[in-house]
C-alpha atoms as a PDB file:
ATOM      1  CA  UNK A   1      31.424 -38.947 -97.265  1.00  0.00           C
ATOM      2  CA  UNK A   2      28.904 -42.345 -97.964  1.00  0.00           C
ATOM      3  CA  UNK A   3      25.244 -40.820 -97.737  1.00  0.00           C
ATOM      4  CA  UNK A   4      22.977 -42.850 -95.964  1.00  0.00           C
ATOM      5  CA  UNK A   5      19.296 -43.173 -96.327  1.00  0.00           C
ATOM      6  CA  UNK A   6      16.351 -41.574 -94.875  1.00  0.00           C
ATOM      7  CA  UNK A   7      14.459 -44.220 -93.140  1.00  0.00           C
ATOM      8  CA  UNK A   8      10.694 -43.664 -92.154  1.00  0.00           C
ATOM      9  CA  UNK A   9       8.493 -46.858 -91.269  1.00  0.00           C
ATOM     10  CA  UNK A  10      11.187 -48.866 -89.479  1.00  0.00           C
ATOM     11  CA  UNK A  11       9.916 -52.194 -88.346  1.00  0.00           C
ATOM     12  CA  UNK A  12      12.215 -55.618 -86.675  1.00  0.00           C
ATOM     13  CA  UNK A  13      10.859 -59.357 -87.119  1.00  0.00           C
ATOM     14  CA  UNK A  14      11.957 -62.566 -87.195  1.00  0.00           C
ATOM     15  CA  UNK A  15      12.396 -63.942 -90.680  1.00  0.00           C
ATOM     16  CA  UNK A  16      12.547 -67.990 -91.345  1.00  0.00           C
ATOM     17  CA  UNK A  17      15.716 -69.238 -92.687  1.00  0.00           C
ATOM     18  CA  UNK A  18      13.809 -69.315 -96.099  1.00  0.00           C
ATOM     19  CA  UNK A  19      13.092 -65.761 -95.902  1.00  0.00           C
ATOM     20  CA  UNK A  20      16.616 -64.888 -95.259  1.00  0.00           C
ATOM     21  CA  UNK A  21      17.683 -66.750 -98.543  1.00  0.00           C
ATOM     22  CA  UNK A  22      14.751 -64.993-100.243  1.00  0.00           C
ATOM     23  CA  UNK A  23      15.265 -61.361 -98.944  1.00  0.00           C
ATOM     24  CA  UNK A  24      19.886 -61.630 -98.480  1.00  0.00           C
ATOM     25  CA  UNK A  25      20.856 -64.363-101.090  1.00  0.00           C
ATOM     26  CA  UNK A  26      23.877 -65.257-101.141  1.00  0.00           C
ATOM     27  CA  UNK A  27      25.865 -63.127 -97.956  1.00  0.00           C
ATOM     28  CA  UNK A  28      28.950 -64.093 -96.425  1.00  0.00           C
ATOM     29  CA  UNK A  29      29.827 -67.720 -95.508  1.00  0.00           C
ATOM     30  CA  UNK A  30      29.950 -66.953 -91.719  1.00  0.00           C
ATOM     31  CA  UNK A  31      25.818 -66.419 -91.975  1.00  0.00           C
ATOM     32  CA  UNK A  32      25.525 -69.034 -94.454  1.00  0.00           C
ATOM     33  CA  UNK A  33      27.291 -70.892 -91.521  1.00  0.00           C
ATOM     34  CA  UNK A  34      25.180 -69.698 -88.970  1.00  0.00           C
ATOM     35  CA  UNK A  35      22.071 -69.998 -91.069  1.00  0.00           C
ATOM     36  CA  UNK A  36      22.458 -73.754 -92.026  1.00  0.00           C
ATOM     37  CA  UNK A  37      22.779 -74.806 -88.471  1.00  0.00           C
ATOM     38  CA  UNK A  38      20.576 -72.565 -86.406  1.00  0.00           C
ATOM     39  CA  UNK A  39      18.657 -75.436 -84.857  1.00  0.00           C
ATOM     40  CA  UNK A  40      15.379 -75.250 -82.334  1.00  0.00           C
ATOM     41  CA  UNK A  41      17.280 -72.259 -80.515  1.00  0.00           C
ATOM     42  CA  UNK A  42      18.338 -69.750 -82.858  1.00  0.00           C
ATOM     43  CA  UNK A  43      16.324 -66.988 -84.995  1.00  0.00           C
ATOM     44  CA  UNK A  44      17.200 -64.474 -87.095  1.00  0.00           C
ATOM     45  CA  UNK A  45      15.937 -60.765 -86.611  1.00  0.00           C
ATOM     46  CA  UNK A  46      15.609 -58.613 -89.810  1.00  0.00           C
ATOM     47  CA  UNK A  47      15.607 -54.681 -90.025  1.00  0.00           C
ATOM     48  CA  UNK A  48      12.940 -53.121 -93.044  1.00  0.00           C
ATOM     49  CA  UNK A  49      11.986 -49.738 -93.896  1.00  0.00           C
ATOM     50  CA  UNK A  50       8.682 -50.848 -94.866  1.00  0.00           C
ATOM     51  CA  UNK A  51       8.958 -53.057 -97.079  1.00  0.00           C
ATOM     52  CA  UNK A  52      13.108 -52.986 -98.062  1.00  0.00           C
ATOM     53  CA  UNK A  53      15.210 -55.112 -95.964  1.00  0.00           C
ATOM     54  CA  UNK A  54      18.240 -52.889 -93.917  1.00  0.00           C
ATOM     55  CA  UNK A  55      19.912 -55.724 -92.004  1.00  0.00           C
ATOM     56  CA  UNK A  56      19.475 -58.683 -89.815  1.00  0.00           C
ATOM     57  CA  UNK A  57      20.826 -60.103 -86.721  1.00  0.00           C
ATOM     58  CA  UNK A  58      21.403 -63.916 -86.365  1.00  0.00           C
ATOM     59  CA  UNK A  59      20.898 -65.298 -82.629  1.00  0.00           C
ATOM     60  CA  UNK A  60      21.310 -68.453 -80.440  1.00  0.00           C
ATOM     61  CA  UNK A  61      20.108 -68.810 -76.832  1.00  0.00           C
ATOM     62  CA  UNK A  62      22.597 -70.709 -75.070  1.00  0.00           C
ATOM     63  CA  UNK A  63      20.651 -72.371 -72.430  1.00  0.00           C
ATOM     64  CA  UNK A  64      23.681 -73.959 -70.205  1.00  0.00           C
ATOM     65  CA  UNK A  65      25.831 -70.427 -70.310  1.00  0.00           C
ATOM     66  CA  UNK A  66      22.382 -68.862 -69.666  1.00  0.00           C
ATOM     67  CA  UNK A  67      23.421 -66.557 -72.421  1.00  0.00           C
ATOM     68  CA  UNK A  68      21.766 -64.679 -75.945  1.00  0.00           C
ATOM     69  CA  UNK A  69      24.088 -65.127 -78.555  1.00  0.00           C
ATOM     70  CA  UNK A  70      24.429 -62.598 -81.021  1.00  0.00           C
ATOM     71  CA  UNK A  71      26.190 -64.449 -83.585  1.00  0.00           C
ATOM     72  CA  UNK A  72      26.208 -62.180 -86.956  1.00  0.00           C
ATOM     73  CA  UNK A  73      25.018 -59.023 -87.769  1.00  0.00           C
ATOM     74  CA  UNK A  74      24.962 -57.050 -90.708  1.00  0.00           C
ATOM     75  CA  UNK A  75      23.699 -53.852 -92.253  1.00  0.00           C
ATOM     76  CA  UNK A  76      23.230 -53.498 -95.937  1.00  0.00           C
ATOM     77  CA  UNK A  77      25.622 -50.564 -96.974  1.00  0.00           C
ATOM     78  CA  UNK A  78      22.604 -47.859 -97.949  1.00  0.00           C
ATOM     79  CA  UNK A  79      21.213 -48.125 -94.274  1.00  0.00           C
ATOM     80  CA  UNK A  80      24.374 -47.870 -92.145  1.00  0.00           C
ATOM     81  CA  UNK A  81      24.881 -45.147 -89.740  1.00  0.00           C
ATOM     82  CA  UNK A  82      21.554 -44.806 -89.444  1.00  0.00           C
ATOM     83  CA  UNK A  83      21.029 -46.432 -86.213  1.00  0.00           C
ATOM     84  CA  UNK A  84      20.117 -50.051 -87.717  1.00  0.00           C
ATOM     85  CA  UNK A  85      22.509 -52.109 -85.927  1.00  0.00           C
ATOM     86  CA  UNK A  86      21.442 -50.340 -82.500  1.00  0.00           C
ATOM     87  CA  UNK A  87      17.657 -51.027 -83.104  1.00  0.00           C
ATOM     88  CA  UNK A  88      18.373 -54.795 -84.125  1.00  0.00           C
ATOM     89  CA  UNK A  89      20.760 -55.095 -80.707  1.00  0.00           C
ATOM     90  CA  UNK A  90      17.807 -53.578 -78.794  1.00  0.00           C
ATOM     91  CA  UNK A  91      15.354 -55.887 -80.217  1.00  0.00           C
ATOM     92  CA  UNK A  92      17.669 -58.971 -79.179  1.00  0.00           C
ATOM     93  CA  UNK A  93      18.131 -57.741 -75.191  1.00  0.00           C
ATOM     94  CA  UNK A  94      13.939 -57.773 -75.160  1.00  0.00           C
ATOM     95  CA  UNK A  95      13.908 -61.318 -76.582  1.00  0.00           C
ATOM     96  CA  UNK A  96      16.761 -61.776 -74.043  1.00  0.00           C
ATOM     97  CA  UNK A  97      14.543 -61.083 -71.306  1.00  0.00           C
ATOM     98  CA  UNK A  98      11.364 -62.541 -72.458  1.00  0.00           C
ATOM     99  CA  UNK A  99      13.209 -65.821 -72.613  1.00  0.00           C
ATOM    100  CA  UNK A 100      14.447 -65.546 -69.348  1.00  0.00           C
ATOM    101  CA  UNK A 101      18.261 -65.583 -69.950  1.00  0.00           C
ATOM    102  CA  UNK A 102      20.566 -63.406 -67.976  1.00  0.00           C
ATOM    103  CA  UNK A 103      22.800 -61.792 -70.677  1.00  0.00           C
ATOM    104  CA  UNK A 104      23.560 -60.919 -74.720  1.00  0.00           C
ATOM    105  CA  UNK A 105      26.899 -61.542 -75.427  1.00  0.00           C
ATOM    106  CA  UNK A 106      28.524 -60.568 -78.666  1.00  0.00           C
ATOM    107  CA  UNK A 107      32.540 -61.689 -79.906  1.00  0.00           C
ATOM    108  CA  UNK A 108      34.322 -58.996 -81.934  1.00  0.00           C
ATOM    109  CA  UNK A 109      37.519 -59.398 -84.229  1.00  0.00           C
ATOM    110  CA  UNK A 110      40.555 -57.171 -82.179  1.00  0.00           C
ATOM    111  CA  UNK A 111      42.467 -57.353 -85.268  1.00  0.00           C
ATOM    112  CA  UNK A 112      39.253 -55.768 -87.375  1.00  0.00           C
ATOM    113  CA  UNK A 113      40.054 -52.754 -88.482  1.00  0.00           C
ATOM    114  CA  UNK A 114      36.883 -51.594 -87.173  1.00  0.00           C
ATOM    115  CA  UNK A 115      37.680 -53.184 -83.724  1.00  0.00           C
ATOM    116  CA  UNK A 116      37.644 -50.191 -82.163  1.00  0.00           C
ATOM    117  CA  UNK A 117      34.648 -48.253 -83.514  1.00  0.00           C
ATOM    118  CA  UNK A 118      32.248 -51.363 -82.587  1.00  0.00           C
ATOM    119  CA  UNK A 119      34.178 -51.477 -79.275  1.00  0.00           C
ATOM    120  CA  UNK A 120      33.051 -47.516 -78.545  1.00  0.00           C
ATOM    121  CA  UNK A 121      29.650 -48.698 -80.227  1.00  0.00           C
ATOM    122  CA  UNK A 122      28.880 -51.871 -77.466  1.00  0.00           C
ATOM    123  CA  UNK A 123      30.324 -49.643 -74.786  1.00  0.00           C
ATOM    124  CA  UNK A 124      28.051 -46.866 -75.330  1.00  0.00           C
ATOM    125  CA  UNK A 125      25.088 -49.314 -75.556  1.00  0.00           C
ATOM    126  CA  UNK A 126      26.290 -50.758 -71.593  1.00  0.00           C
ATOM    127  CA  UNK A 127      28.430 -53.943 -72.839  1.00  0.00           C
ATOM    128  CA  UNK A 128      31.145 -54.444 -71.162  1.00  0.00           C
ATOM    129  CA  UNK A 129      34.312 -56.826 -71.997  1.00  0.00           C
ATOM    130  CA  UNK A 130      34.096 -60.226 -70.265  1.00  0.00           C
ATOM    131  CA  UNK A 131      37.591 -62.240 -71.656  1.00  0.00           C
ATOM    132  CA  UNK A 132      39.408 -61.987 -74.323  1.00  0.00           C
ATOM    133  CA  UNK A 133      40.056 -65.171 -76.681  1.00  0.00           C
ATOM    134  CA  UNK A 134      43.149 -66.206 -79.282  1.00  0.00           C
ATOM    135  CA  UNK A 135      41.895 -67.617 -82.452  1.00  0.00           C
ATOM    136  CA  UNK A 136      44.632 -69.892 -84.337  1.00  0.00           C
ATOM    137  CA  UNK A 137      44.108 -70.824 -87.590  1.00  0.00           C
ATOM    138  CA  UNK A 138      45.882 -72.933 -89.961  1.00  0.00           C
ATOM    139  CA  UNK A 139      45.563 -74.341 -93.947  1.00  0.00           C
ATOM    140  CA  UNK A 140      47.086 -76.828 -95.879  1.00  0.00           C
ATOM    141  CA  UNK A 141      50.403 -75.206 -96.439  1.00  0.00           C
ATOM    142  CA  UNK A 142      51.308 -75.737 -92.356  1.00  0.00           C
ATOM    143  CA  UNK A 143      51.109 -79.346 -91.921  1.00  0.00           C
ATOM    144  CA  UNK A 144      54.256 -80.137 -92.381  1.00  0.00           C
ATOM    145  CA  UNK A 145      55.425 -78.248 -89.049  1.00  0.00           C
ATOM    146  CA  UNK A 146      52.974 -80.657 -87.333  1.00  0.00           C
ATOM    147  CA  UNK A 147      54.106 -83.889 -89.060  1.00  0.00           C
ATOM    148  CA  UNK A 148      57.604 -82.797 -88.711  1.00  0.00           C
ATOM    149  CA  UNK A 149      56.976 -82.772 -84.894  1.00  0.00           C
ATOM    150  CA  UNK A 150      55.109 -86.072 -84.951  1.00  0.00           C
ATOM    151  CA  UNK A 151      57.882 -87.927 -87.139  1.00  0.00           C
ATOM    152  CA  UNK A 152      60.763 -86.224 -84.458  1.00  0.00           C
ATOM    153  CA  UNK A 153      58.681 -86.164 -81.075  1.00  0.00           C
ATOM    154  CA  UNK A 154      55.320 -87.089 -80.874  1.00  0.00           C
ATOM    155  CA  UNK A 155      54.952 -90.301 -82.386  1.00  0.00           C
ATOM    156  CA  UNK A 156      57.298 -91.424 -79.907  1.00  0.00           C
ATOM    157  CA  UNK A 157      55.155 -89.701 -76.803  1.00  0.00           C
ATOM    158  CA  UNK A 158      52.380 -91.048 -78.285  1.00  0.00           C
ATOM    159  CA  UNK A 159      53.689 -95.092 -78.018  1.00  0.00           C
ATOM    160  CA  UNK A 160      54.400 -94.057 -74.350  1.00  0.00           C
ATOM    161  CA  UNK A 161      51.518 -93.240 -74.005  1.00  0.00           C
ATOM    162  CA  UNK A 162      49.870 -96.353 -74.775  1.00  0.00           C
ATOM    163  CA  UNK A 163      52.352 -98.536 -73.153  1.00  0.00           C
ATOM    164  CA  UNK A 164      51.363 -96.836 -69.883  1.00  0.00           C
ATOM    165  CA  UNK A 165      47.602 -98.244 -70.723  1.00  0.00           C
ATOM    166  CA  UNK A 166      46.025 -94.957 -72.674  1.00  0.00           C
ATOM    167  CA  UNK A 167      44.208 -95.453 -75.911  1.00  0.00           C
ATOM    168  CA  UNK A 168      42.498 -92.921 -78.460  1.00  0.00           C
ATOM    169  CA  UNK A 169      38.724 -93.465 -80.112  1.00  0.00           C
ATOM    170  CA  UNK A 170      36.415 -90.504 -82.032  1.00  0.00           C
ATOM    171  CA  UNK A 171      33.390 -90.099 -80.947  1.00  0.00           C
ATOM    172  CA  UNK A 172      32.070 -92.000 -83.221  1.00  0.00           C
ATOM    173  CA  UNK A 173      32.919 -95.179 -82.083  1.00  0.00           C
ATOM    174  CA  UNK A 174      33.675 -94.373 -78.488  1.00  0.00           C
ATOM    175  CA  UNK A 175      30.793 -96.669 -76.253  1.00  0.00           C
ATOM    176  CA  UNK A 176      27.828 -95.458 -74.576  1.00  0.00           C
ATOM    177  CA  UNK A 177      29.303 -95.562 -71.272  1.00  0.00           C
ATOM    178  CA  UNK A 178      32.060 -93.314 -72.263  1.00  0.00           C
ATOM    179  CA  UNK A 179      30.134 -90.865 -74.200  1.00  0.00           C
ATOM    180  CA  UNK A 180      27.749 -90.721 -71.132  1.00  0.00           C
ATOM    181  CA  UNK A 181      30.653 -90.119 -68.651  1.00  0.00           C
ATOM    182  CA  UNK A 182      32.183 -87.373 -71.196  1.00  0.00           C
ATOM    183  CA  UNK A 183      28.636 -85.563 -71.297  1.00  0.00           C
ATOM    184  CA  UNK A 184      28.458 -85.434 -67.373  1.00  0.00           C
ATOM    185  CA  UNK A 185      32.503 -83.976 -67.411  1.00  0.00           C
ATOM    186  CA  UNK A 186      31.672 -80.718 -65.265  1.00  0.00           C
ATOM    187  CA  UNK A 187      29.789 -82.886 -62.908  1.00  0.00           C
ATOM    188  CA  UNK A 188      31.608 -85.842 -62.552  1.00  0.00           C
ATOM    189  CA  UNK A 189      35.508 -86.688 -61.307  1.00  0.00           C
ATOM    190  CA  UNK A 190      36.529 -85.193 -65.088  1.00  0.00           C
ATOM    191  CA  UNK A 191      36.526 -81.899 -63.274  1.00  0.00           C
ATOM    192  CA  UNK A 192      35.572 -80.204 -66.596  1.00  0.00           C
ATOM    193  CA  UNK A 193      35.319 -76.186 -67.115  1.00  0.00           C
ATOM    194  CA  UNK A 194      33.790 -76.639 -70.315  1.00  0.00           C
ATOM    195  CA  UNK A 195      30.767 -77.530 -71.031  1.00  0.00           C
ATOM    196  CA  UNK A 196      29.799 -80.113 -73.669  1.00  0.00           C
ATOM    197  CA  UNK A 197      26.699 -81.122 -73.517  1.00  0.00           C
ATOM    198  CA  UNK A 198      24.900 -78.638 -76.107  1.00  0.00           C
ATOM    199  CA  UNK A 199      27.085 -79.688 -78.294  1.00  0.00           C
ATOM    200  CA  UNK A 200      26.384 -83.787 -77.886  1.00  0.00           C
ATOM    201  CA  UNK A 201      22.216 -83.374 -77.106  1.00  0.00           C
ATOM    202  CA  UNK A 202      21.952 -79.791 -79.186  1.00  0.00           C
ATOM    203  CA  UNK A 203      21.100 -78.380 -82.734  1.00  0.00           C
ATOM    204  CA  UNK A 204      23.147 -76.450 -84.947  1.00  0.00           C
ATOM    205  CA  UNK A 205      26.432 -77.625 -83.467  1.00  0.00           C
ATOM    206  CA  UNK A 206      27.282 -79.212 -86.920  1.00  0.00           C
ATOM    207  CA  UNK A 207      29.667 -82.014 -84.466  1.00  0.00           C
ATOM    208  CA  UNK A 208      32.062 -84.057 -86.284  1.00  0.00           C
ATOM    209  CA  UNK A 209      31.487 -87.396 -84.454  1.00  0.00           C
ATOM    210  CA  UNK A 210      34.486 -89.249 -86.780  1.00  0.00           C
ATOM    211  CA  UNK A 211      37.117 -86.911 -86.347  1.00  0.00           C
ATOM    212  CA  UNK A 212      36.088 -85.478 -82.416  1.00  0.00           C
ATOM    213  CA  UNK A 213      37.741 -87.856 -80.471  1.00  0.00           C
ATOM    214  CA  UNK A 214      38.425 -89.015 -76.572  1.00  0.00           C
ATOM    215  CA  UNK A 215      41.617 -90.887 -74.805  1.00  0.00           C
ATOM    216  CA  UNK A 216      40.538 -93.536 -72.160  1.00  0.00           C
ATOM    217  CA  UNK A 217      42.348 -94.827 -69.238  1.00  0.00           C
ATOM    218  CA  UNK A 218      41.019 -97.694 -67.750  1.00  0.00           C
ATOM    219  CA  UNK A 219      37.614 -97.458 -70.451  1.00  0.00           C
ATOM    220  CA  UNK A 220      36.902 -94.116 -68.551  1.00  0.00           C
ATOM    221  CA  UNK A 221      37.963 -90.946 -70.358  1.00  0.00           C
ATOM    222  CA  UNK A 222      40.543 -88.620 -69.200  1.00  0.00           C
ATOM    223  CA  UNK A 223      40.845 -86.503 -72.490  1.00  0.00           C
ATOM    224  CA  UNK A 224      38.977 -85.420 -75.550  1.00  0.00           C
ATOM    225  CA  UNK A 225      39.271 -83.058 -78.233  1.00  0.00           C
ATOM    226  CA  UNK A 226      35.559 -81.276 -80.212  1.00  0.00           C
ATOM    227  CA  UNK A 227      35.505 -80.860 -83.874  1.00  0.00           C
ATOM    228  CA  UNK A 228      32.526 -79.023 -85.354  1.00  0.00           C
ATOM    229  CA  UNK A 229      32.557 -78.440 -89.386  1.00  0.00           C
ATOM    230  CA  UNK A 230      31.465 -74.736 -90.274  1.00  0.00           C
ATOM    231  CA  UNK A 231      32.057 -76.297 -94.295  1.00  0.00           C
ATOM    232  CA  UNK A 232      32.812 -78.951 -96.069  1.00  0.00           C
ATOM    233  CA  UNK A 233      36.367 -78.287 -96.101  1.00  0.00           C
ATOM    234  CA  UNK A 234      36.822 -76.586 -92.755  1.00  0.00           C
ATOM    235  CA  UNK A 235      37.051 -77.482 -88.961  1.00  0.00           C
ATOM    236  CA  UNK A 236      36.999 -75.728 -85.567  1.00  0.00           C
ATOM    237  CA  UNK A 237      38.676 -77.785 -82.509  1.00  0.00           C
ATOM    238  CA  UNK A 238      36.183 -76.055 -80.329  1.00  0.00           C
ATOM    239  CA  UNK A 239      37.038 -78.030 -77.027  1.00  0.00           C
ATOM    240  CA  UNK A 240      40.145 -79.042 -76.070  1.00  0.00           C
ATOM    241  CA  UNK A 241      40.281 -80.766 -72.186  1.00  0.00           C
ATOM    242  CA  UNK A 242      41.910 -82.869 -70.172  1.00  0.00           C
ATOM    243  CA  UNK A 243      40.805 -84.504 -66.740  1.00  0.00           C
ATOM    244  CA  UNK A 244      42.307 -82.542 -63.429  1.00  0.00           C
ATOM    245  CA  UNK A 245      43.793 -85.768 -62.241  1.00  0.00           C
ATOM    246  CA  UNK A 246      45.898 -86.333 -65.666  1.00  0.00           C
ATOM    247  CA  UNK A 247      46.756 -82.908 -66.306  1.00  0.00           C
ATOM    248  CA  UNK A 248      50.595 -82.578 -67.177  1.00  0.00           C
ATOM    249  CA  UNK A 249      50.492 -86.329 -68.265  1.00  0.00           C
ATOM    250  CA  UNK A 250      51.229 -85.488 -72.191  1.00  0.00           C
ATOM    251  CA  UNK A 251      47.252 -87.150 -72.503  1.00  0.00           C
ATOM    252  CA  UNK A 252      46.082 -84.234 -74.343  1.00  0.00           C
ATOM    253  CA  UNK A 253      48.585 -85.095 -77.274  1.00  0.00           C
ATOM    254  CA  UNK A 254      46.968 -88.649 -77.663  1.00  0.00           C
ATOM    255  CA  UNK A 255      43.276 -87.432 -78.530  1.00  0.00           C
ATOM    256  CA  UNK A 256      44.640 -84.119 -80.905  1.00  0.00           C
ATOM    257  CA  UNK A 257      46.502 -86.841 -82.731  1.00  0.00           C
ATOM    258  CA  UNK A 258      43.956 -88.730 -83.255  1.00  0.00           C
ATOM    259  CA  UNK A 259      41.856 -85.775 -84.230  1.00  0.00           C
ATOM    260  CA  UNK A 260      44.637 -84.527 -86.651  1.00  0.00           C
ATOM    261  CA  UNK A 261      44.434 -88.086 -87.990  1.00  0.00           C
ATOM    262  CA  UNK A 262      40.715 -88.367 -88.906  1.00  0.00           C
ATOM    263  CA  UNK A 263      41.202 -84.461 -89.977  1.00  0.00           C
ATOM    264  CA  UNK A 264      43.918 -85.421 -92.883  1.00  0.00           C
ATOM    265  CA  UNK A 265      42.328 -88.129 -93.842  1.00  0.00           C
ATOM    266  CA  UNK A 266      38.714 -86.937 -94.591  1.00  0.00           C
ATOM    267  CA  UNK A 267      40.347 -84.115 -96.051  1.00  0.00           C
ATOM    268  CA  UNK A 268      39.880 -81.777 -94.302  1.00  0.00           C
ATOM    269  CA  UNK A 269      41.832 -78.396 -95.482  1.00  0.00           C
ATOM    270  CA  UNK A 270      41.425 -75.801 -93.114  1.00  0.00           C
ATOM    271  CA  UNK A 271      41.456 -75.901 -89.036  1.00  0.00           C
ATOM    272  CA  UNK A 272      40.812 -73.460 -86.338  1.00  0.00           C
ATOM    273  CA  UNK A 273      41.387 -73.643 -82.312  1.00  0.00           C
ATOM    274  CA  UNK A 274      40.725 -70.638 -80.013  1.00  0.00           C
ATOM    275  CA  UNK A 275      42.230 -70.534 -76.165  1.00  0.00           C
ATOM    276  CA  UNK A 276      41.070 -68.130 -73.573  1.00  0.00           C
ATOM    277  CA  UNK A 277      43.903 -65.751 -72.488  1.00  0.00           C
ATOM    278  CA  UNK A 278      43.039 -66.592 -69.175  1.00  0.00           C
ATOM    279  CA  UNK A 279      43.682 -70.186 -69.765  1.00  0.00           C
ATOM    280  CA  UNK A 280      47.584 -69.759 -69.125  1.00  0.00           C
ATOM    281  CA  UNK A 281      48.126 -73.992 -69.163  1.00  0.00           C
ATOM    282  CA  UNK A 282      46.278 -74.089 -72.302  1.00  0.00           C
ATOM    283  CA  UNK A 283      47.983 -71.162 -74.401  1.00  0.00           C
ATOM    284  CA  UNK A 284      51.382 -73.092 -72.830  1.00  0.00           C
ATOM    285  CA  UNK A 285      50.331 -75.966 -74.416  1.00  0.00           C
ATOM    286  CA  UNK A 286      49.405 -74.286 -77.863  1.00  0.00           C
ATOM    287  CA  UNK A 287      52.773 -72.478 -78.101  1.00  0.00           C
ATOM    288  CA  UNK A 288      54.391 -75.920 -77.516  1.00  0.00           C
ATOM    289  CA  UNK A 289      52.643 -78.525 -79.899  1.00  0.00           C
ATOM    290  CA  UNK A 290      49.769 -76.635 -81.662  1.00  0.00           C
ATOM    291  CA  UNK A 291      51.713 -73.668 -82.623  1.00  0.00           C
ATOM    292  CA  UNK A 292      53.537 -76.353 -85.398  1.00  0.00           C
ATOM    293  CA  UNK A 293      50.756 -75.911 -87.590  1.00  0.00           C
ATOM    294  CA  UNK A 294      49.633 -72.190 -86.750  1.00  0.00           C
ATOM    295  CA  UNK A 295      49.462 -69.586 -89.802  1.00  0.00           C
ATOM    296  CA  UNK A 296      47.074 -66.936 -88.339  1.00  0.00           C
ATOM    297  CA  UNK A 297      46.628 -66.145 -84.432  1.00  0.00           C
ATOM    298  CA  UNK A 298      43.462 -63.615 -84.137  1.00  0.00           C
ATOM    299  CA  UNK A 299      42.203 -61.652 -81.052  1.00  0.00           C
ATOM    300  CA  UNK A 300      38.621 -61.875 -80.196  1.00  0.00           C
ATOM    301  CA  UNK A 301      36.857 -59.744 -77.906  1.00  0.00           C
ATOM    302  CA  UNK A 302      33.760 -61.022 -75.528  1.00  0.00           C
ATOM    303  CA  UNK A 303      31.180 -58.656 -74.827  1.00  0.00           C
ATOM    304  CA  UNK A 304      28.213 -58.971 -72.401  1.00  0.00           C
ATOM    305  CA  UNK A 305      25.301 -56.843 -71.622  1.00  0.00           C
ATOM    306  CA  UNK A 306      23.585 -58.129 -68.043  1.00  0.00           C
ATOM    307  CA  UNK A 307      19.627 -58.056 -69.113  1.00  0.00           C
ATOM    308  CA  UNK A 308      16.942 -57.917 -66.131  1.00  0.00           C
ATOM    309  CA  UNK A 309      14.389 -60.646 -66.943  1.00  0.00           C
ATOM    310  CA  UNK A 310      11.034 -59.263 -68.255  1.00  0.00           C
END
């Protein structure tokens, strides 16, 4: 059995991203990740026993899901078991309160094999699980499923497409007006359940403006696809949505085409898409098309903990 250490003079504060550098070094690329793009609303939280560091916690207020995101956490090996993680947690639902947001949320991997001990773990400290989401991922090695299925099918969906008046631009060069209408989506006749401002007007979303792209109708836009890049190689479709009046049009295909596109030819290497299990249109859609160029499906598990404001 691991021993664990004795801790006496416990103490939790928030550490610069400098400090965490200085005091972790080089960790995981996840909190490098994390760390690089923390922006005006994150902070980190790190565990000492006096003056030796135990852990940290990396966290993001997200303002428009009135939620605390705990995005990372870790506990050095020596100091595990020993109740670190649990003080860190407790330390992020006080800042939860004092900042006047309504819940910490935390995602867990369902295919870690320590799913289920940090499952028993949130539980016992009152989280409870809110959805459950599928993580696809795919490399280099599984394009040619998707270019097989553009050369046979989609290219010629794609000229319909256009010939019925729809057209594909990234974000990049997409005009005011449009990027205006696409921020307003959940408001406006777009109908959106996503929400994407943050990511347009916030830090740390680490956007990909030139391969993120929108399909217009009519100069208005009726479907768009979100690229973040978590590394210089890697990319995260993390929005994919269509206006409720063209849903079932084949629109969607238009803007992840031109996404792919931009993707492959920036060089891009690795991509990754998640779809609520809830979202029974969407996981259609992923099984159909997207599921061409799908090496690794993942489970991941939402967690909340309601926090009464302080």
């Amino acid at each position: 059995m691991k021993a664990t250490a004795t801790t006496t003079g416990v103490n939790i504060r928030k550490i610069s991203p400098d400090e965490f550098y200085e005091i972790y070094g080089d960790v995981n690329r996840r909190a490098l990740y994390y760390i690089r793009n923390i922006g005006k609303d994150g902070f980190v939280l790190s565990s000492f026993d006096e003056y030796d560091p135990m852990g940290y916690l990396i966290c993001r207020a997200d303002r428009s899901a009135n939620r605390l995101l705990a995005q990372i956490v870790n506990v050095l090996d020596k100091y595990r078991l020993c109740g670190t993680c649990s003080r860190l947690l407790s330390e992020a639902e006080t800042i939860c309160g004092e900042i006047r947001l309504e819940a910490v949320k935390i995602c867990v991997a369902g295919n870690d094999p320590g799913c289920g001990f940090i499952s028993d773990f949130l539980i016992r400290k009152e989280y409870a699980i809110t959805d459950k989401v599928r993580i696809f991922r795919c490399g280099e090695q599984d394009y040619r499923g998707w270019d097989e299925y553009m050369a046979r099918t989609g290219g010629r969906l794609i000229r319909w497409l256009e010939e019925d008046g729809f057209s594909a631009v990234t974000f990049e060069n997409a005009k005011d007006a449009v990027m205006t209408e696409l921020r307003e989506s959940a408001s406006n006749e777009f109908g959106n359940n996503l929400e994407i401002s943050p990511f347009l007007d916030g830090e740390g979303c680490n956007i990909l403006r030139s391969v993120s792209s929108v399909a217009l109708k009519e100069e208005h836009p009726v479907a768009y696809c979100l690229v973040t890049g978590p590394d210089v190689v890697s990319a995260v479709f993390e929005q994919i949505s269509v206006a409720k009046a063209y849903k079932n049009t084949g629109v969607l295909l238009l803007t992840i085409a031109e996404s792919m596109r931009r993707f492959k030819e920036f060089g891009y290497r690795r991509a990754a898409y998640a779809i609520y299990d809830s979202n029974t249109s969407a996981l259609a859609f992923a099984r159909k098309i997207l599921y061409r160029m799908t090496s690794v499906e993942k489970i991941q598990l939402n967690f909340e903990k309601k926090i009464g404001r302080i």
